[in-house]
C-alpha atoms as a PDB file:
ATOM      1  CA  UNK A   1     -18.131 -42.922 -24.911  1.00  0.00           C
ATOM      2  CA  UNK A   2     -17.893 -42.130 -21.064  1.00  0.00           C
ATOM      3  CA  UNK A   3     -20.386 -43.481 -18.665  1.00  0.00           C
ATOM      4  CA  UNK A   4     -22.859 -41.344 -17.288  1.00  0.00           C
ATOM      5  CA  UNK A   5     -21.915 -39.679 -14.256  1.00  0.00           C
ATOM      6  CA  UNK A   6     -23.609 -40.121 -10.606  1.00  0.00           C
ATOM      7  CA  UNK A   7     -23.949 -37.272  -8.643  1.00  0.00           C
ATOM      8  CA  UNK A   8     -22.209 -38.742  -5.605  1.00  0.00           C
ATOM      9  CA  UNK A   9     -19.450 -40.903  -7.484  1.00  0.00           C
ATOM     10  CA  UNK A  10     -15.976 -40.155  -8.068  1.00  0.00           C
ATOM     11  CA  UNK A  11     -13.843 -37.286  -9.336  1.00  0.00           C
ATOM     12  CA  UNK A  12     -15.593 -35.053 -11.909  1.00  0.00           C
ATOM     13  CA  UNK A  13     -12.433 -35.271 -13.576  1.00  0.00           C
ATOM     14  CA  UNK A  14     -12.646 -38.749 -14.434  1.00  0.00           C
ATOM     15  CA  UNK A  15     -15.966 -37.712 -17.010  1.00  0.00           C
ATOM     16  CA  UNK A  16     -15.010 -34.431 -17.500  1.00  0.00           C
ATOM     17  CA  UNK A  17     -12.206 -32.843 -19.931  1.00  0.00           C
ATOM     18  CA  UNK A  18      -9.819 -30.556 -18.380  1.00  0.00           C
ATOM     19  CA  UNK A  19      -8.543 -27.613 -20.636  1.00  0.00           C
ATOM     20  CA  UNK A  20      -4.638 -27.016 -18.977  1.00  0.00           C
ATOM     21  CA  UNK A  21      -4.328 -24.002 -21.132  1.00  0.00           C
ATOM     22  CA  UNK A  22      -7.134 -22.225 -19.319  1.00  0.00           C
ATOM     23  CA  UNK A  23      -6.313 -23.317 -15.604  1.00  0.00           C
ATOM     24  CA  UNK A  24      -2.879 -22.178 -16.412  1.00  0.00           C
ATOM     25  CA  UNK A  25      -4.340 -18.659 -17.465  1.00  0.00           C
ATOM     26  CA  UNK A  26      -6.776 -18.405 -14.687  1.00  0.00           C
ATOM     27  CA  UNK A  27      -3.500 -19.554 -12.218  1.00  0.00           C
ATOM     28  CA  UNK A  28      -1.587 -16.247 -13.601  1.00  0.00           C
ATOM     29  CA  UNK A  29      -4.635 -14.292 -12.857  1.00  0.00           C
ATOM     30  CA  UNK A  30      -4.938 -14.888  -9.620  1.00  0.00           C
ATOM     31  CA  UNK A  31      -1.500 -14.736  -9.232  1.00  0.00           C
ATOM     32  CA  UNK A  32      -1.341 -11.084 -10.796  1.00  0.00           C
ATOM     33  CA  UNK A  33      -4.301  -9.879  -8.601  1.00  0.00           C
ATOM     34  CA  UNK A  34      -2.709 -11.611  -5.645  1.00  0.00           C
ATOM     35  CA  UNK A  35       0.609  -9.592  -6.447  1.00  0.00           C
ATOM     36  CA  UNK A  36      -1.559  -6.106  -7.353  1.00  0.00           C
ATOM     37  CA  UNK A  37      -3.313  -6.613  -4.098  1.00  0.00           C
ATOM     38  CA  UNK A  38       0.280  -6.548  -2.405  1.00  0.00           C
ATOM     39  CA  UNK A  39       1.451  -3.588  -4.447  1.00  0.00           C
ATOM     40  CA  UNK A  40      -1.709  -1.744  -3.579  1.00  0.00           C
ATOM     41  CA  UNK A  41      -0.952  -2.577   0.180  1.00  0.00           C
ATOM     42  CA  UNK A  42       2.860  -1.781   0.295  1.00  0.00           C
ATOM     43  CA  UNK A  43       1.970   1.867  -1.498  1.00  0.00           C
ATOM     44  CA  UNK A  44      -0.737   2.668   0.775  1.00  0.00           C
ATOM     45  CA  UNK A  45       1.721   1.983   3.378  1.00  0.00           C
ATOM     46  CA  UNK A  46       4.521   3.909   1.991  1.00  0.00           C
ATOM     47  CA  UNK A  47       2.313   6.632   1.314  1.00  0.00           C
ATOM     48  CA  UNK A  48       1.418   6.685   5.012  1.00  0.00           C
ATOM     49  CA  UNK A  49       5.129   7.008   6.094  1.00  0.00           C
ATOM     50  CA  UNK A  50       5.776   9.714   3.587  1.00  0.00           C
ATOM     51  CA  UNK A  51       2.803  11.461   4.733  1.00  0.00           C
ATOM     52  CA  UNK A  52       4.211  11.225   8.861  1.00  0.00           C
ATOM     53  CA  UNK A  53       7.774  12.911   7.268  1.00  0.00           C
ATOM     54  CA  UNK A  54       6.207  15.511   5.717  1.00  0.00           C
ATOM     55  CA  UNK A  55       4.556  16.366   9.161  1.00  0.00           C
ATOM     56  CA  UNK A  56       7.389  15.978  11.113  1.00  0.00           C
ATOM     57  CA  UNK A  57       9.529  18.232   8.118  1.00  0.00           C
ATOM     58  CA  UNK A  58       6.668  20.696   8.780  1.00  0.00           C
ATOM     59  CA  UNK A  59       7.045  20.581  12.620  1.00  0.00           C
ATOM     60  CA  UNK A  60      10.933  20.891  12.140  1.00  0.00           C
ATOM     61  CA  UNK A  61      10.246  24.193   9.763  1.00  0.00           C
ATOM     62  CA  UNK A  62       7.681  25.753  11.764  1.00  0.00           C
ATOM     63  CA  UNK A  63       9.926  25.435  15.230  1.00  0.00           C
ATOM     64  CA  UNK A  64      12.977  26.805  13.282  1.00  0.00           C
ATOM     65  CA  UNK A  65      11.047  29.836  11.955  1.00  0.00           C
ATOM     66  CA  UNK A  66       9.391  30.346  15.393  1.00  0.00           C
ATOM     67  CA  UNK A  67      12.735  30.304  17.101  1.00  0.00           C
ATOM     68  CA  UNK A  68      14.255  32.979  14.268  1.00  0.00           C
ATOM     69  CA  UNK A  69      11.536  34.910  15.484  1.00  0.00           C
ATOM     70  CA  UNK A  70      12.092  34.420  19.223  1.00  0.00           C
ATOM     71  CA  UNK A  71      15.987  35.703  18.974  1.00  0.00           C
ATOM     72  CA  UNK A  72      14.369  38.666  16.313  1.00  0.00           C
ATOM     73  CA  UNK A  73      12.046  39.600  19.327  1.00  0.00           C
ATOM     74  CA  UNK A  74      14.357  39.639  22.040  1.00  0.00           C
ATOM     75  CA  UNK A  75      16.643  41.537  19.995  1.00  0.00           C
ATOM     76  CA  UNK A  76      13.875  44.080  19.833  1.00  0.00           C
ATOM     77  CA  UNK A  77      13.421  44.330  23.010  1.00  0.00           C
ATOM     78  CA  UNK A  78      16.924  44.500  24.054  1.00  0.00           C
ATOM     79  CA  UNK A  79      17.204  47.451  21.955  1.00  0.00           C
ATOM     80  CA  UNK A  80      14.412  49.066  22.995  1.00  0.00           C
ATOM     81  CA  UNK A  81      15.810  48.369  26.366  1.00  0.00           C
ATOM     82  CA  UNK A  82      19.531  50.668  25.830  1.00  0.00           C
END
């Protein structure tokens, strides 16, 4: 039989029992919602990035296509010129 314990006296590990098998569990649970917290951080960065290529693809298509129709309208005009 343990003493009883004083509210300002020692460990409460000395009067209480310690179940390993759950502080091992709730260890890996923080762990894995330490490590999905990191994965939810690294995609929503990722995602950023590929959303700033798909701009700058955009950009890239948009200035090719207005400079195919630049040369098409100054090769109207050139023939509408002779």
């Amino acid at each position: 039989m343990t003493p009883p314990r004083k509210s300002s006296e020692g460990s409460r590990y000395l009067y209480e029992g310690f179940d390993a098998a759950a502080a091992r569990i709730e260890a890996n649970e923080r762990v894995a919602e330490e490590r999905w917290a990191a994965l939810d951080y690294r995609l929503s960065q990722i995602d950023a990035v590929l959303e700033r290529l798909e701009k700058r693809i955009w950009v890239g298509v948009y200035g090719v296509a207005a400079f195919l129709l630049a040369q098409m309208g100054e090769a109207l005009i050139h023939a509408a010129v002779k």
